[in-house]
C-alpha atoms as a PDB file:
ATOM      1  CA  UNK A   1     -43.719  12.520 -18.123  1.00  0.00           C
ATOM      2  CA  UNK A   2     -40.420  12.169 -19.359  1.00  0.00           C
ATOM      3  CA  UNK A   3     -38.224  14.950 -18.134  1.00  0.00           C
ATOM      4  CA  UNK A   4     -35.511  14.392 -20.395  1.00  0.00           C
ATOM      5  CA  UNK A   5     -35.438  12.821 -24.267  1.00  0.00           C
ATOM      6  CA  UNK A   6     -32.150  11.731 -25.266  1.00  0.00           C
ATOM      7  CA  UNK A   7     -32.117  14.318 -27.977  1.00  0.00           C
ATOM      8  CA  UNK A   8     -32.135  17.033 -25.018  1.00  0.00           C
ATOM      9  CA  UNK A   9     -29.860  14.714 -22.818  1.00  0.00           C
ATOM     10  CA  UNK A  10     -27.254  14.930 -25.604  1.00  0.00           C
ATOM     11  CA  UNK A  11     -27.615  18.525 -26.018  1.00  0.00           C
ATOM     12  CA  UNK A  12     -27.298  19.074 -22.370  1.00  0.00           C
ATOM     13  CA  UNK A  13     -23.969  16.716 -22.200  1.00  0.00           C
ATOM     14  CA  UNK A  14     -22.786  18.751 -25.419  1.00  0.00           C
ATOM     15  CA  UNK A  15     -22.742  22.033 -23.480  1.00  0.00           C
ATOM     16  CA  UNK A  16     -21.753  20.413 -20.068  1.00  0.00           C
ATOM     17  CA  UNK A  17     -18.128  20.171 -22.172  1.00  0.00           C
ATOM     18  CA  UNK A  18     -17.766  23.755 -23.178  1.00  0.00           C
ATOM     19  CA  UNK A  19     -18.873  25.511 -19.630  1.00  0.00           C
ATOM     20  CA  UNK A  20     -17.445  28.727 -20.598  1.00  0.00           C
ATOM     21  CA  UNK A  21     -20.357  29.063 -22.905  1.00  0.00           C
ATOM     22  CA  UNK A  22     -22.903  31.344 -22.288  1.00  0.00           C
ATOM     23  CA  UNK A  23     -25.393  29.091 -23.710  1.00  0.00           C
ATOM     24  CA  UNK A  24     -29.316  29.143 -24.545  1.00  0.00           C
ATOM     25  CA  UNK A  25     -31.484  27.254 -22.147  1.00  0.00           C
ATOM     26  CA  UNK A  26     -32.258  23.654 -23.887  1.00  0.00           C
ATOM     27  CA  UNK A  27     -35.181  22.675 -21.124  1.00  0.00           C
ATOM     28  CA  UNK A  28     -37.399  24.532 -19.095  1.00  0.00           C
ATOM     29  CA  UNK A  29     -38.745  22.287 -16.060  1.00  0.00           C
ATOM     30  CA  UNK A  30     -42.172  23.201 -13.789  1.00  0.00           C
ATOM     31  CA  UNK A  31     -43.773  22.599 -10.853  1.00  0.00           C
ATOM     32  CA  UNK A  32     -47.380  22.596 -11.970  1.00  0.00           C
ATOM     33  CA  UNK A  33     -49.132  23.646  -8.762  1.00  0.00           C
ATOM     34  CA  UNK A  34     -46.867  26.147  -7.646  1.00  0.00           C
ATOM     35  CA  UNK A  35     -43.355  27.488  -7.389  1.00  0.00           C
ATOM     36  CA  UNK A  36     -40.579  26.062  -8.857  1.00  0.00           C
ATOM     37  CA  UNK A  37     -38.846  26.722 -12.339  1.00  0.00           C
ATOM     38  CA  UNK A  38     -35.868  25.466 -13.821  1.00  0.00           C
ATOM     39  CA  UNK A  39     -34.202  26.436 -17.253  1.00  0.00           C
ATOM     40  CA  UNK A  40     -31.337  24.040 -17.895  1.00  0.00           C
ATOM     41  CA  UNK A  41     -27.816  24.428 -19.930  1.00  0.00           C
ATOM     42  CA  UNK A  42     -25.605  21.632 -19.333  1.00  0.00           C
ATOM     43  CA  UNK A  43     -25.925  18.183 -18.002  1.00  0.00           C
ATOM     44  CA  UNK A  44     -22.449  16.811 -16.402  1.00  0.00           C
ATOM     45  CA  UNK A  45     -21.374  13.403 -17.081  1.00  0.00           C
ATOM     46  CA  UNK A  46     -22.639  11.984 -14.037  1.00  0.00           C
ATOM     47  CA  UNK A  47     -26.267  12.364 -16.040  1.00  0.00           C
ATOM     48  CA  UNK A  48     -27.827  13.808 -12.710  1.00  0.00           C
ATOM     49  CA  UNK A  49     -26.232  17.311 -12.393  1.00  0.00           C
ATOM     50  CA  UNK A  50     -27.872  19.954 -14.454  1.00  0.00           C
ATOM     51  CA  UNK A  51     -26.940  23.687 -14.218  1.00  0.00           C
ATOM     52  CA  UNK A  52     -28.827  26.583 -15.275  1.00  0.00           C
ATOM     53  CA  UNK A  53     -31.393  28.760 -13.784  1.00  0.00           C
ATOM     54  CA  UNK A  54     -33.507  27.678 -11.069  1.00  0.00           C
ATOM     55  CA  UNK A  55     -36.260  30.043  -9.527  1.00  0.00           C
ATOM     56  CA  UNK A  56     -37.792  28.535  -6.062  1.00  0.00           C
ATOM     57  CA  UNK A  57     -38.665  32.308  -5.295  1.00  0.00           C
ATOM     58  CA  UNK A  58     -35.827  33.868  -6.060  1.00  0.00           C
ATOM     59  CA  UNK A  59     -33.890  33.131  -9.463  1.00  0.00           C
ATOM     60  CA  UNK A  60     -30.377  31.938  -9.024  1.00  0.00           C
ATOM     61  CA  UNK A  61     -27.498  30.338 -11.321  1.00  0.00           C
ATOM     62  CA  UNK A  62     -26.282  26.971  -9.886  1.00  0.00           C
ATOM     63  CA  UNK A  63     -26.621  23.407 -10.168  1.00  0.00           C
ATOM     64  CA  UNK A  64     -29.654  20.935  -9.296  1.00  0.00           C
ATOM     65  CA  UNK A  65     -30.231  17.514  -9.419  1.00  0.00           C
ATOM     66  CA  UNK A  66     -32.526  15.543 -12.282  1.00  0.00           C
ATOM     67  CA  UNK A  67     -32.853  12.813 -10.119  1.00  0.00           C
ATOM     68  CA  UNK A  68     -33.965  14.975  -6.855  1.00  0.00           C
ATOM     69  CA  UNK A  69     -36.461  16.549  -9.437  1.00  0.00           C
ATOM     70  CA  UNK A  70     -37.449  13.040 -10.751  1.00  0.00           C
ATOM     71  CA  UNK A  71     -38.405  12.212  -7.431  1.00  0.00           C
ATOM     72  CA  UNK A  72     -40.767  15.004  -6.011  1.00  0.00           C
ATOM     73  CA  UNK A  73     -44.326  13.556  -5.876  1.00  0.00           C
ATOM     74  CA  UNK A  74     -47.327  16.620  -5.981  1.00  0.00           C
ATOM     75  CA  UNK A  75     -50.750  16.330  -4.691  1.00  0.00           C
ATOM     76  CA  UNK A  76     -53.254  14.523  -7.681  1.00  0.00           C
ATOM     77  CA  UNK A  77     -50.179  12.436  -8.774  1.00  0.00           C
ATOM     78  CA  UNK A  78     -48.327  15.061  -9.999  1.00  0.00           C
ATOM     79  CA  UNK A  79     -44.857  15.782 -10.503  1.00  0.00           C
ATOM     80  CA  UNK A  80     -42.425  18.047 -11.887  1.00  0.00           C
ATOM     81  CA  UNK A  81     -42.869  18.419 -15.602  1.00  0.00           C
ATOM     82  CA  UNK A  82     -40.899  19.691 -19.260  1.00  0.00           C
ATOM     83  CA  UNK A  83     -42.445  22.768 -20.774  1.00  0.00           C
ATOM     84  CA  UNK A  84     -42.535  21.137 -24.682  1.00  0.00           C
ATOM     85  CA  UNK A  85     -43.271  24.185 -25.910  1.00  0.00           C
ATOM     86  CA  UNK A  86     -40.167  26.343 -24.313  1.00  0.00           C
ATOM     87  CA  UNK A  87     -37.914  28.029 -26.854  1.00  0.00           C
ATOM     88  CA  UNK A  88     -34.659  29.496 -24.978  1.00  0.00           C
ATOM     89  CA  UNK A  89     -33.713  32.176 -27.426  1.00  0.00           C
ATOM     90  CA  UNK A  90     -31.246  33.989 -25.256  1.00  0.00           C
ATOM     91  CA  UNK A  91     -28.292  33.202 -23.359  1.00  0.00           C
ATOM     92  CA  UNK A  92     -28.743  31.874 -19.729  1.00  0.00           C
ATOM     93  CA  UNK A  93     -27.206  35.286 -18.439  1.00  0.00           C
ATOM     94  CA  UNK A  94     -30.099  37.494 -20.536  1.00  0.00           C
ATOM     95  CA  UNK A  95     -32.417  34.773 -18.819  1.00  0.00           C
ATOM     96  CA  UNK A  96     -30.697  35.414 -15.346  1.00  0.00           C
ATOM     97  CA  UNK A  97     -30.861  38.817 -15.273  1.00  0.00           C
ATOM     98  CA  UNK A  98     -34.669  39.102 -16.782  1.00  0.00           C
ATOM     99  CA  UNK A  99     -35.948  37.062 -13.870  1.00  0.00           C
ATOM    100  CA  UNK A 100     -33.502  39.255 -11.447  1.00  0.00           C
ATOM    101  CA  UNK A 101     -35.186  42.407 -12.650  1.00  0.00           C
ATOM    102  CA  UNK A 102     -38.657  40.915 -13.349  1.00  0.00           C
ATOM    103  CA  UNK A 103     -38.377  38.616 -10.263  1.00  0.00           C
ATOM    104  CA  UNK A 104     -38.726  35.320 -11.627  1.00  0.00           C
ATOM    105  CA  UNK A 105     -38.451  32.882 -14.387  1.00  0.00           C
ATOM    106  CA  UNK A 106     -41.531  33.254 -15.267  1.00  0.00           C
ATOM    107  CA  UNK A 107     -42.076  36.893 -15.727  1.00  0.00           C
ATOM    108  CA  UNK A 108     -38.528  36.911 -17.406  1.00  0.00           C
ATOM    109  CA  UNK A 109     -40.387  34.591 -20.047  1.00  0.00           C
ATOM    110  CA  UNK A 110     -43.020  36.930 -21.029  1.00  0.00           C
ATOM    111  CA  UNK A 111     -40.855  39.946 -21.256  1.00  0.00           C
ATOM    112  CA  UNK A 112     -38.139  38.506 -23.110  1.00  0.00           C
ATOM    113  CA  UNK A 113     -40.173  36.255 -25.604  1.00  0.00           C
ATOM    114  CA  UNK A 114     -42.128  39.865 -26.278  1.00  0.00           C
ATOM    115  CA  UNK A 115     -39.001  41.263 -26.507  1.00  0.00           C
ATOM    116  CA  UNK A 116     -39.053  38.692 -29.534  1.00  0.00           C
ATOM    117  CA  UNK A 117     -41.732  38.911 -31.122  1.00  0.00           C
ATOM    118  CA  UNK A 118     -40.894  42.778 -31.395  1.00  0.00           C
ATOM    119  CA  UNK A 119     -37.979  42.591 -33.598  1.00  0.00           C
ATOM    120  CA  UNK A 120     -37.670  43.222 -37.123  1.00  0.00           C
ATOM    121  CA  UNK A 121     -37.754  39.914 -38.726  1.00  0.00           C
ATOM    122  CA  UNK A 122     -33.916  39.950 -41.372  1.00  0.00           C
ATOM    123  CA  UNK A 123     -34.356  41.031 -44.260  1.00  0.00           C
ATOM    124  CA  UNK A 124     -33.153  38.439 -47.444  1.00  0.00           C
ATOM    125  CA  UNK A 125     -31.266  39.722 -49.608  1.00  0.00           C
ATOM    126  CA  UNK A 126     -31.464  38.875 -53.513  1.00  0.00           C
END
């Protein structure tokens, strides 16, 4: 798989030049059998450092590298893979602190996409 299209590269590099931005998670990265979750930001120029989120057991802000990612071979051919169905909604920090208080990535997901789904949707006015 393909961890990174160039329409998510871009997007990546595009908030690696405003880092003062709290900004929404473009990609969420897996490991398929097991720990390991990544939500990333920003991309820096180099095209291998990402920063965002990255829960190996315990969620932490920080950066990590594509290419280290790229390279980790699983059991059954396997590797790390792109969730192409993750939808960041929130800021990294809402992110970082869900999986601080939920203890991880993933059980930040569920809480804050049901958080979500629970709001009012706007109303239009005519």
């Amino acid at each position: 798989m393909i961890l990174l299209t160039e329409e998510l590269r871009e997007q990546l590099l595009a908030n690696g030049r405003n880092r003062d931005a709290d900004h929404i998670p473009v990609v969420k990265f897996f490991n398929p059998l097991g720990e390991g979750v990544w939500l990333a930001t920003e991309l820096d120029e180099d095209g291998d450092t990402l920063f965002g989120l990255a829960d190996l057991g315990d969620p932490e802000l920080g950066s990590f590298s594509l290419a280290e990612m790229i390279a980790v071979r699983l059991p059954m051919g396997l590797g790390i893979e792109r969730d192409i169905l993750f939808e960041g909604l929130y800021p990294i920090s809402a992110w970082a602190e869900a999986a601080r208080r939920t203890g991880g990535i993933r059980a930040a997901e569920r809480v804050l996409h049901a958080v979500h789904r629970a709001r009012p949707e706007p109303s239009v006015k005519a």
